[in-house]
PDB file of N, CA and C in Angstrom:
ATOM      1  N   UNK A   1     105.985  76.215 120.844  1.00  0.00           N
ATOM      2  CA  UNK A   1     105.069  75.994 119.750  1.00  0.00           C
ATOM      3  C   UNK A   1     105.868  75.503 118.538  1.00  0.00           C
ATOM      4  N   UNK A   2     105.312  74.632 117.541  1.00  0.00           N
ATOM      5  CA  UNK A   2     106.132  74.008 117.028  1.00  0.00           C
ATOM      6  C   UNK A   2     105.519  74.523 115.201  1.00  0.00           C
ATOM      7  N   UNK A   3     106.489  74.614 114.155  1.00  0.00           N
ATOM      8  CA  UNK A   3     106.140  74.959 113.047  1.00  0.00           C
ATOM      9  C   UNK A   3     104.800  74.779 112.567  1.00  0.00           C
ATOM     10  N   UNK A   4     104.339  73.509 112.732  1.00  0.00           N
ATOM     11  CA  UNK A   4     102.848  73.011 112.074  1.00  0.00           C
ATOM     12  C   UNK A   4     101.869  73.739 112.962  1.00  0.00           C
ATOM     13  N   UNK A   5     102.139  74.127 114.524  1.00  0.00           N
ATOM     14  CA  UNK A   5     101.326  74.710 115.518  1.00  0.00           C
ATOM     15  C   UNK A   5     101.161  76.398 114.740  1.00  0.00           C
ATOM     16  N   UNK A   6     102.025  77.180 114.379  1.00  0.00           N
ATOM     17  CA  UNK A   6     102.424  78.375 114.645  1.00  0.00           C
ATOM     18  C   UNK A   6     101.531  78.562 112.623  1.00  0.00           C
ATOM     19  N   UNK A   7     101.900  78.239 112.105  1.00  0.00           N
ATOM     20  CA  UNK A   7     101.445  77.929 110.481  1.00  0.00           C
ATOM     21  C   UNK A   7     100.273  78.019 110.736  1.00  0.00           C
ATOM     22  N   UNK A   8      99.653  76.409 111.438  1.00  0.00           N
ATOM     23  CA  UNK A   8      97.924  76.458 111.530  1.00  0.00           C
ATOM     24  C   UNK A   8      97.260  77.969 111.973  1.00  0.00           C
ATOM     25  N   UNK A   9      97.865  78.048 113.017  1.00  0.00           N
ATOM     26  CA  UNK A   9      96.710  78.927 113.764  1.00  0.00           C
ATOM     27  C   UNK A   9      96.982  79.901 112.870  1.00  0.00           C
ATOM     28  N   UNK A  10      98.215  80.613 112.283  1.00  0.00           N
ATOM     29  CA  UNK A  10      98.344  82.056 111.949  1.00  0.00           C
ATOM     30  C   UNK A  10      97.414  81.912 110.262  1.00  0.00           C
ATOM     31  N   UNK A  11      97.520  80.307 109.731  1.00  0.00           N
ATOM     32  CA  UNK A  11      96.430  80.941 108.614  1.00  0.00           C
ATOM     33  C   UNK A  11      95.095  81.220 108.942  1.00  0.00           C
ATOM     34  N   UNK A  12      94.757  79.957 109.977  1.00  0.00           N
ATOM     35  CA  UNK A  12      93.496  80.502 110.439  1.00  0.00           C
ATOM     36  C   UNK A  12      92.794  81.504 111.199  1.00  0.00           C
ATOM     37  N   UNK A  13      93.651  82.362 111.083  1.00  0.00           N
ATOM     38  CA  UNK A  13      92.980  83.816 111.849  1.00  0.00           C
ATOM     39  C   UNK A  13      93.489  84.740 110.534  1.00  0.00           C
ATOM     40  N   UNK A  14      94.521  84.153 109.224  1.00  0.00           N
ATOM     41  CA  UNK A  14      94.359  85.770 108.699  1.00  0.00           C
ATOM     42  C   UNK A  14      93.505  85.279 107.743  1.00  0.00           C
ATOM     43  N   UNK A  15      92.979  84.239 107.205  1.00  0.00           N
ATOM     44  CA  UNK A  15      92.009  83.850 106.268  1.00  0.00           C
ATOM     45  C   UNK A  15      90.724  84.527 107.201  1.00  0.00           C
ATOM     46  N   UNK A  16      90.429  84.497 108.504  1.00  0.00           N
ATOM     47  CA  UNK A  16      89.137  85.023 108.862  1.00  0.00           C
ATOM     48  C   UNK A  16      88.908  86.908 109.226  1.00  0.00           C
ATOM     49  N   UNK A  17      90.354  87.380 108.652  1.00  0.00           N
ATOM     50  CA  UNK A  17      90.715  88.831 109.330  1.00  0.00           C
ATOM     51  C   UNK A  17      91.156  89.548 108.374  1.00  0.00           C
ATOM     52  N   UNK A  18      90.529  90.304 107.874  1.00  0.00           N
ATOM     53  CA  UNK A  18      90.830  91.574 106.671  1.00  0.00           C
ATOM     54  C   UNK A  18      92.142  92.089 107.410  1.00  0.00           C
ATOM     55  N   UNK A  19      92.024  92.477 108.322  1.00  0.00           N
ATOM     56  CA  UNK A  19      93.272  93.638 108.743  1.00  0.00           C
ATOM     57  C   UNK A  19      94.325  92.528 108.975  1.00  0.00           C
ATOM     58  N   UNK A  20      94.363  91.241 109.727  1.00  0.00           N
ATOM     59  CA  UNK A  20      95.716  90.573 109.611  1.00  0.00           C
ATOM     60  C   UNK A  20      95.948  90.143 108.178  1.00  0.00           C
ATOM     61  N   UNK A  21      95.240  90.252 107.451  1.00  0.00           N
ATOM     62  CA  UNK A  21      96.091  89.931 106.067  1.00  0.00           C
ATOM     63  C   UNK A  21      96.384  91.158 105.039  1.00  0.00           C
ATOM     64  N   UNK A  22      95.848  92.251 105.439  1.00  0.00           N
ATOM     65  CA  UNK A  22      96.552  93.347 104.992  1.00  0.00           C
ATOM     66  C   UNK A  22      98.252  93.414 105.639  1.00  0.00           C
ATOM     67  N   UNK A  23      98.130  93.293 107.181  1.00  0.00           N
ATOM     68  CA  UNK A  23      99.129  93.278 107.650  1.00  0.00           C
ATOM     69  C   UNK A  23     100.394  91.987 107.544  1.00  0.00           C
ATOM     70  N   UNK A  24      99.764  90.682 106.953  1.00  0.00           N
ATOM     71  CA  UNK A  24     100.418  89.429 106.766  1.00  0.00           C
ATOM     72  C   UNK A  24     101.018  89.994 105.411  1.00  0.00           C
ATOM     73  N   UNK A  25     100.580  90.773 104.649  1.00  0.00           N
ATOM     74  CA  UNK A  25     101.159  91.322 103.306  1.00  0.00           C
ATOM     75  C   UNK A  25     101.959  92.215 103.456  1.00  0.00           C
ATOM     76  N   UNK A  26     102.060  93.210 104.570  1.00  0.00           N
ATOM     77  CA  UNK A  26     102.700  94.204 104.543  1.00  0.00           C
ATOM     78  C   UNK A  26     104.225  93.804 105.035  1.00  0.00           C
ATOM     79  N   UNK A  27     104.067  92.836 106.911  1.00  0.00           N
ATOM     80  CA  UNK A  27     105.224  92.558 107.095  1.00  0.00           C
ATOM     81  C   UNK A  27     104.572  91.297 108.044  1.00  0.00           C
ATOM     82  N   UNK A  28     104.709  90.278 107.027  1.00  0.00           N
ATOM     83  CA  UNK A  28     104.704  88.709 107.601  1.00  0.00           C
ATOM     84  C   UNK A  28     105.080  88.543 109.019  1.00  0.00           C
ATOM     85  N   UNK A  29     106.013  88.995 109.385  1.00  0.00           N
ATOM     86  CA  UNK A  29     106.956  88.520 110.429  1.00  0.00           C
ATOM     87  C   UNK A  29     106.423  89.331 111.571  1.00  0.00           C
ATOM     88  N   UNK A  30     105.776  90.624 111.438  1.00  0.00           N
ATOM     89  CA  UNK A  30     105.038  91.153 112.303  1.00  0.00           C
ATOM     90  C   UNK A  30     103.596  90.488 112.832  1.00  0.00           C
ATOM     91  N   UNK A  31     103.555  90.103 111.661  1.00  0.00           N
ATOM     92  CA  UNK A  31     101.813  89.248 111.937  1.00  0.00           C
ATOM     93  C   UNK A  31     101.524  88.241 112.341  1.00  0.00           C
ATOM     94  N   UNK A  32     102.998  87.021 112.743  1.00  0.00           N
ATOM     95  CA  UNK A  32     102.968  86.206 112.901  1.00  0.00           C
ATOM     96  C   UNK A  32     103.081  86.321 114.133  1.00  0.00           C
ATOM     97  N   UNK A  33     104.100  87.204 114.988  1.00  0.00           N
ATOM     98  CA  UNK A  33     104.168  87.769 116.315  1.00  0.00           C
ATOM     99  C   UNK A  33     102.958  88.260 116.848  1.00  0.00           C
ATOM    100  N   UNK A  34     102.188  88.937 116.210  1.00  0.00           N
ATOM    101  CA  UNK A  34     101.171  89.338 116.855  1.00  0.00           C
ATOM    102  C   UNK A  34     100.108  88.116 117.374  1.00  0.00           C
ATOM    103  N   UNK A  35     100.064  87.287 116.129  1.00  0.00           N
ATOM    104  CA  UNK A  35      98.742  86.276 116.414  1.00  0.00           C
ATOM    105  C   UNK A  35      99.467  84.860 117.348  1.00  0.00           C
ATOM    106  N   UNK A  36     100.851  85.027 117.145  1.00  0.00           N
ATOM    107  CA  UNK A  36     100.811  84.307 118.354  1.00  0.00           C
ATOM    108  C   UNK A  36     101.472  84.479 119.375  1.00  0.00           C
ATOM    109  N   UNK A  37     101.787  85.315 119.557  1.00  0.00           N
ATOM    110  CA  UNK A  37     102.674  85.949 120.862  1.00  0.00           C
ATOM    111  C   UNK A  37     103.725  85.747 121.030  1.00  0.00           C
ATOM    112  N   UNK A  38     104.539  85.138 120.063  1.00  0.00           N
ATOM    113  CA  UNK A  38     105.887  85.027 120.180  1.00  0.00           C
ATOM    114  C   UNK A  38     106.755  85.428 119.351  1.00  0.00           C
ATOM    115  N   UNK A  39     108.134  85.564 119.778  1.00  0.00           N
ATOM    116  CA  UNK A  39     109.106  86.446 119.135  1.00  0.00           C
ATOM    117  C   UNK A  39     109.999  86.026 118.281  1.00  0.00           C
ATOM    118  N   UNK A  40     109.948  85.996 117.138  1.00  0.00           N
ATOM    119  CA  UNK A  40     110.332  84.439 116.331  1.00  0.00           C
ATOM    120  C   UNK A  40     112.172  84.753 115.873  1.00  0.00           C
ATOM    121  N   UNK A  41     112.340  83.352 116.458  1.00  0.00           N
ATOM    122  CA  UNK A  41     114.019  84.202 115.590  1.00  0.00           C
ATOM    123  C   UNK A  41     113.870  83.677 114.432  1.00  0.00           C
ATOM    124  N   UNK A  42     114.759  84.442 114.211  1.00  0.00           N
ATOM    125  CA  UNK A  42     115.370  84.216 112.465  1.00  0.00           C
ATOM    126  C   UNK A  42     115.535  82.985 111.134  1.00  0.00           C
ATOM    127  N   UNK A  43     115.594  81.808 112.256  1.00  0.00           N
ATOM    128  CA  UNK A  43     115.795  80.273 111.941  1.00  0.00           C
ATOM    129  C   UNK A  43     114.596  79.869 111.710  1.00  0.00           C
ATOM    130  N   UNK A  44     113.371  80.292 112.789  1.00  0.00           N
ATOM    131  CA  UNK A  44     111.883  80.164 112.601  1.00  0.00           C
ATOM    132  C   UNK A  44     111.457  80.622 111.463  1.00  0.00           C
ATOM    133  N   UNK A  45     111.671  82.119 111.629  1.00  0.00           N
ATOM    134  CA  UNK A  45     110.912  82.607 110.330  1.00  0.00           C
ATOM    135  C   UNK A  45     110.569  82.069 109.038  1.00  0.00           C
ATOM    136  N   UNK A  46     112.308  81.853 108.865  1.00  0.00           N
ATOM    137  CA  UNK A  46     112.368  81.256 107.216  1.00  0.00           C
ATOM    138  C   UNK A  46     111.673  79.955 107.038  1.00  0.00           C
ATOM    139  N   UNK A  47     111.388  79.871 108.113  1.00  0.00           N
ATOM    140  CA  UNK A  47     110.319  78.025 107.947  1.00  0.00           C
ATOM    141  C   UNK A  47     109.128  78.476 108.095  1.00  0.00           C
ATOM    142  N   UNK A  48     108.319  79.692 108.858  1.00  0.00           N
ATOM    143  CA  UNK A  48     107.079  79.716 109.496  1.00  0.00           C
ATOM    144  C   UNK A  48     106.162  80.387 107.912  1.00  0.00           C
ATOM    145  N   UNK A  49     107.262  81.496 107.677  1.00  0.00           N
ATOM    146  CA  UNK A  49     106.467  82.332 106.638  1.00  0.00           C
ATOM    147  C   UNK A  49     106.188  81.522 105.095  1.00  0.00           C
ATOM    148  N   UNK A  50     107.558  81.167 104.212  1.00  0.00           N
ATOM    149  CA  UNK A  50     106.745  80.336 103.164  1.00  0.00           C
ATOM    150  C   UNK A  50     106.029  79.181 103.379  1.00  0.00           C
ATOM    151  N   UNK A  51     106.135  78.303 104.827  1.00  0.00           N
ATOM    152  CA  UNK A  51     104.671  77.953 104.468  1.00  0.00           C
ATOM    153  C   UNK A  51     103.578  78.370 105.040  1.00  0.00           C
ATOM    154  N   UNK A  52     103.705  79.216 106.008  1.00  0.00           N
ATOM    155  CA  UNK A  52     102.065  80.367 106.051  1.00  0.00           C
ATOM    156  C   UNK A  52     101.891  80.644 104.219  1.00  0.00           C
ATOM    157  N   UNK A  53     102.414  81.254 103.466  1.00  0.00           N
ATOM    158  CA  UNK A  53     101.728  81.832 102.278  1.00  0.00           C
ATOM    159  C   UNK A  53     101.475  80.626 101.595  1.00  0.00           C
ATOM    160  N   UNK A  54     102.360  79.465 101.559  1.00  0.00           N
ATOM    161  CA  UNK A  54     102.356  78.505 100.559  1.00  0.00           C
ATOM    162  C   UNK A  54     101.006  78.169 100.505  1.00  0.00           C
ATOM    163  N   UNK A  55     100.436  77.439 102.354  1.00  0.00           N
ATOM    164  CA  UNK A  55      99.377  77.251 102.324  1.00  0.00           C
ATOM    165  C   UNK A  55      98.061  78.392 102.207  1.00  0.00           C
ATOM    166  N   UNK A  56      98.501  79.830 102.736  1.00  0.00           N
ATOM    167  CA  UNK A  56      96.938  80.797 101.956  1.00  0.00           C
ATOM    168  C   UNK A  56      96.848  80.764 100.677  1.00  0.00           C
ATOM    169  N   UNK A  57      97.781  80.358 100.266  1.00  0.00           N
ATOM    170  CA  UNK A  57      97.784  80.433  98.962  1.00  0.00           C
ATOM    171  C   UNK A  57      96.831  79.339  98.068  1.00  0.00           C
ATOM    172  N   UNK A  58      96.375  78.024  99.095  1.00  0.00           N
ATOM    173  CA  UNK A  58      95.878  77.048  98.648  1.00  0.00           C
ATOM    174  C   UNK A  58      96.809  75.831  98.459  1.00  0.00           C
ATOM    175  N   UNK A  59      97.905  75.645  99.056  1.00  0.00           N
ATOM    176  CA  UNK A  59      99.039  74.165  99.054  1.00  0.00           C
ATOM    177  C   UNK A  59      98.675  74.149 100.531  1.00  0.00           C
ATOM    178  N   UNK A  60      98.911  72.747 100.775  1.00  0.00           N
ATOM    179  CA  UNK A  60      99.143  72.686 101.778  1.00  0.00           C
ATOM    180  C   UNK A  60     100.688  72.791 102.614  1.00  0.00           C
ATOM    181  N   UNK A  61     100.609  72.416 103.895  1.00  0.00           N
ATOM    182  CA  UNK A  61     101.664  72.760 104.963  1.00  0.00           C
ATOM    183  C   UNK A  61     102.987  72.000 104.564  1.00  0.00           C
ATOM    184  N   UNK A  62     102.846  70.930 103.848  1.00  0.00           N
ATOM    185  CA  UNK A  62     104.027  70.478 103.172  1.00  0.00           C
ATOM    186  C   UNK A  62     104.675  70.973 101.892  1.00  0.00           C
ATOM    187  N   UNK A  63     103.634  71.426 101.530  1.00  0.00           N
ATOM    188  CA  UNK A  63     104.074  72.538 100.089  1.00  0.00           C
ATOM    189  C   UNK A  63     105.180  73.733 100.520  1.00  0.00           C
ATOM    190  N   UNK A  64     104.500  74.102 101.965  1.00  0.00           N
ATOM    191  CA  UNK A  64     104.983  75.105 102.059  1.00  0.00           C
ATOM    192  C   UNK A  64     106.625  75.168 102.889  1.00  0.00           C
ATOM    193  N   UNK A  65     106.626  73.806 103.056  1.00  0.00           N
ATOM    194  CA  UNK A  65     107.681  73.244 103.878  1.00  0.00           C
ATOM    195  C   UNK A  65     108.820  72.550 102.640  1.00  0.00           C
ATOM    196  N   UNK A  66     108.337  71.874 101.677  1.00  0.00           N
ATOM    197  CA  UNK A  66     108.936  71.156 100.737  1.00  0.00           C
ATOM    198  C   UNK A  66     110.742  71.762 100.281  1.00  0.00           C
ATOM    199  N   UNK A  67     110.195  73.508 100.198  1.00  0.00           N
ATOM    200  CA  UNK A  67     111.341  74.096  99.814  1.00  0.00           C
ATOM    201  C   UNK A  67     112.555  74.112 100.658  1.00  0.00           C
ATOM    202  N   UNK A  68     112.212  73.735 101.915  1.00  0.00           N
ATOM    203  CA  UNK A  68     113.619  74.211 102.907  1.00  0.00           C
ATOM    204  C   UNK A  68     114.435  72.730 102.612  1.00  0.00           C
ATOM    205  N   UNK A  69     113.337  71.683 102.685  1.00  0.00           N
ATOM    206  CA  UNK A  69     114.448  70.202 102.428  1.00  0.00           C
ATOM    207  C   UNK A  69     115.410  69.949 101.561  1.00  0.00           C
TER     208      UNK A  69
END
């Protein structure tokens, strides 16, 4: 699954899910594993999570990507 894959889907299930975005607040990296079944290393993360928030936040997926370049 590829960054833009793993981003999409995980906003679109915690924008529709009270409890995954309690839990996307509590520990990102748990919530992202859960909704998509995979075990993210470390290299992922730091790309998957600011732009998951960038975009709940209302930026889009390049916003949330902009910072690592």
């Amino acid at each position: 699954m590829e960054v833009k894959e793993i981003v999409e889907k995980t906003v679109n299930k915690v924008k529709n899910d009270k409890d995954l975005q309690e839990q996307f607040k509590k520990d990102p990296v748990k919530a992202v594993e859960k909704i998509t079944g995979i075990d993210l290393p470390d290299d992922l993360v730091e790309k998957v999570i600011p732009a998951i928030k960038a975009k709940l936040a209302g930026g889009g997926i390049i916003d949330g990507i902009k910072n690592l370049l």
